[in-house]
Protein backbone atom coordinates (compact mmCIF):
# COMPACT_ATOMS: atom_id res chain seq x y z
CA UNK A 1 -65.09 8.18 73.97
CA UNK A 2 -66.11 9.32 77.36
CA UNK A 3 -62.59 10.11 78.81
CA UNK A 4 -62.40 13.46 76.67
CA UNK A 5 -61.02 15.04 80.11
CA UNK A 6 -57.94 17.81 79.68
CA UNK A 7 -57.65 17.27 83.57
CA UNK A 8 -56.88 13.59 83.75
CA UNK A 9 -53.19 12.81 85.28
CA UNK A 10 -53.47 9.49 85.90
CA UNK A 11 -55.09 6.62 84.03
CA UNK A 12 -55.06 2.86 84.90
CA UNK A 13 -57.15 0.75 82.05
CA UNK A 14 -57.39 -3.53 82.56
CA UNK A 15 -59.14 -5.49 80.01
CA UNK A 16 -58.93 -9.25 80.19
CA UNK A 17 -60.57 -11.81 78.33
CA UNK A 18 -62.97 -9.73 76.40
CA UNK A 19 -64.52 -9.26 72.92
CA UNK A 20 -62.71 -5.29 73.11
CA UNK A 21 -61.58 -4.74 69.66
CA UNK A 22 -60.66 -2.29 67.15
CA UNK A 23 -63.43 -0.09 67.55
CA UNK A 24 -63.02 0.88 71.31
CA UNK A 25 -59.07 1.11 70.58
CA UNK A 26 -60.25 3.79 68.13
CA UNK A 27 -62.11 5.91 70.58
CA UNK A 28 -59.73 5.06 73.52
CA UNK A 29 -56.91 6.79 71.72
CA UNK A 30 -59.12 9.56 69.99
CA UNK A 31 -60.38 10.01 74.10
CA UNK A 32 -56.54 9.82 75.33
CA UNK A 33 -55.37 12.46 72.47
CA UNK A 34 -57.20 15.22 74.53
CA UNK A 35 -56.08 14.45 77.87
CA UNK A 36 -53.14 16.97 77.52
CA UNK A 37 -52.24 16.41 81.19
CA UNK A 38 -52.19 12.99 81.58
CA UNK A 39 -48.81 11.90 82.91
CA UNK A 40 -48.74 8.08 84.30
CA UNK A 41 -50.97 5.80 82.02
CA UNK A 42 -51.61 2.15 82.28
CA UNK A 43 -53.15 0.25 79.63
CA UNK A 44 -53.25 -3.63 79.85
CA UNK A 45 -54.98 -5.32 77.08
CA UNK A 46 -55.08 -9.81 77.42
CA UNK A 47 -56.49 -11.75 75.48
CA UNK A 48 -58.47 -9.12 73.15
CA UNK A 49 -60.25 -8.75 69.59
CA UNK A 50 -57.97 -5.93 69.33
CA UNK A 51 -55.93 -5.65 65.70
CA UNK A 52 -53.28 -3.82 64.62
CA UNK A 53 -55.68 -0.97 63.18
CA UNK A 54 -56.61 -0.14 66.85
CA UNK A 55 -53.34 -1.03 68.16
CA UNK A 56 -52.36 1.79 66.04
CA UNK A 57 -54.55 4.21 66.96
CA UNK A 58 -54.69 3.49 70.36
CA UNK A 59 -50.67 4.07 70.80
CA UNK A 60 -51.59 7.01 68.76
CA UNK A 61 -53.39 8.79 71.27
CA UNK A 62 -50.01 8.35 74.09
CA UNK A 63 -48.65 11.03 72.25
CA UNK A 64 -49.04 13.35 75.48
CA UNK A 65 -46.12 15.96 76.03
CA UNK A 66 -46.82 15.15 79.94
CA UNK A 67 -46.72 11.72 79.81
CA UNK A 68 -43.44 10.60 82.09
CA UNK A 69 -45.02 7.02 83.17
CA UNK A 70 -46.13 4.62 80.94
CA UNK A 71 -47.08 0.73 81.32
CA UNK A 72 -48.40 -0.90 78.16
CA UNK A 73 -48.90 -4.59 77.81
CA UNK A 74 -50.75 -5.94 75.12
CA UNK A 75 -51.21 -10.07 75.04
CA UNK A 76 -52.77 -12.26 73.32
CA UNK A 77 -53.86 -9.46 70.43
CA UNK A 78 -53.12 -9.57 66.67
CA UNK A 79 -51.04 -6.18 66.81
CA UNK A 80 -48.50 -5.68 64.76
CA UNK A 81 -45.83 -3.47 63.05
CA UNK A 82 -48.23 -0.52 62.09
CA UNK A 83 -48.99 -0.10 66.18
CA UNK A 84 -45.00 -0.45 66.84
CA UNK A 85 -44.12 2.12 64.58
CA UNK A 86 -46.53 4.48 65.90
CA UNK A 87 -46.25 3.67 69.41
CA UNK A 88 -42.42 4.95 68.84
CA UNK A 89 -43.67 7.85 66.89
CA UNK A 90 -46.04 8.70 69.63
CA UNK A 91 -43.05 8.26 72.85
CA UNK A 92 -40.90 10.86 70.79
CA UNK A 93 -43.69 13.38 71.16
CA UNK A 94 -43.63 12.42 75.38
CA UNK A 95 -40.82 15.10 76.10
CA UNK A 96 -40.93 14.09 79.74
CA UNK A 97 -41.14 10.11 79.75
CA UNK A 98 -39.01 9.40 82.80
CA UNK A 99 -40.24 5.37 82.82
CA UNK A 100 -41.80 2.89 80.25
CA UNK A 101 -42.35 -0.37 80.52
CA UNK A 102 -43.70 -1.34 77.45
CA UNK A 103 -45.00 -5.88 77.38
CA UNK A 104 -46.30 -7.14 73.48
CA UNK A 105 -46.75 -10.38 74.19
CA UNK A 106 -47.62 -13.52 71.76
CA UNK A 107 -48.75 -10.91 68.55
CA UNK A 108 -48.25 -10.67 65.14
């Protein structure tokens, strides 16, 4: 939980091919949730341990009223319909998304 930074604008996040699961989704988005300036994020997640528990709460912490850039792309990860709902809960609370481009690719 180390990127508890209000100043952070811009965030670009690659994991590939690791054993990152629920756990560090948890503390991603509890991290992201205080980052009230971040406006361009980029999470990519392949091939991952991660679950639709911290699929949920990592989309959870997006909900930034500065965010206008987002990139998510999860593959290869056993998310699911509890991280879709709240990844559209959390882009209504982005009052200034300008671009998305939001990749779930081969989950559940």
């Amino acid at each position: 939980a180390g990127l508890k930074c209000p100043e952070l604008h811009d965030l670009d996040l690659y994991l590939f091919d690791t054993i990152v699961g629920d756990n560090t989704a948890i503390a991603l988005g509890m991290s992201l949730r205080a980052c009230n300036k971040l406006g361009k994020a980029v999470l990519s997640l392949y091939n991952t341990k991660l679950t639709d528990r911290g699929g949920q709460a990592l989309v959870e912490g997006l909900r930034c009223p500065e965010l206008h850039d987002l990139d998510l792309r999860l593959f290869d990860t056993i998310v699911g319909d509890n991280t879709a709902i709240a990844l559209g809960m959390s882009l209504r609370a982005c009052n200034k998304l300008g671009k998305a481009l939001l990749s779930l690719y081969n989950t559940k």
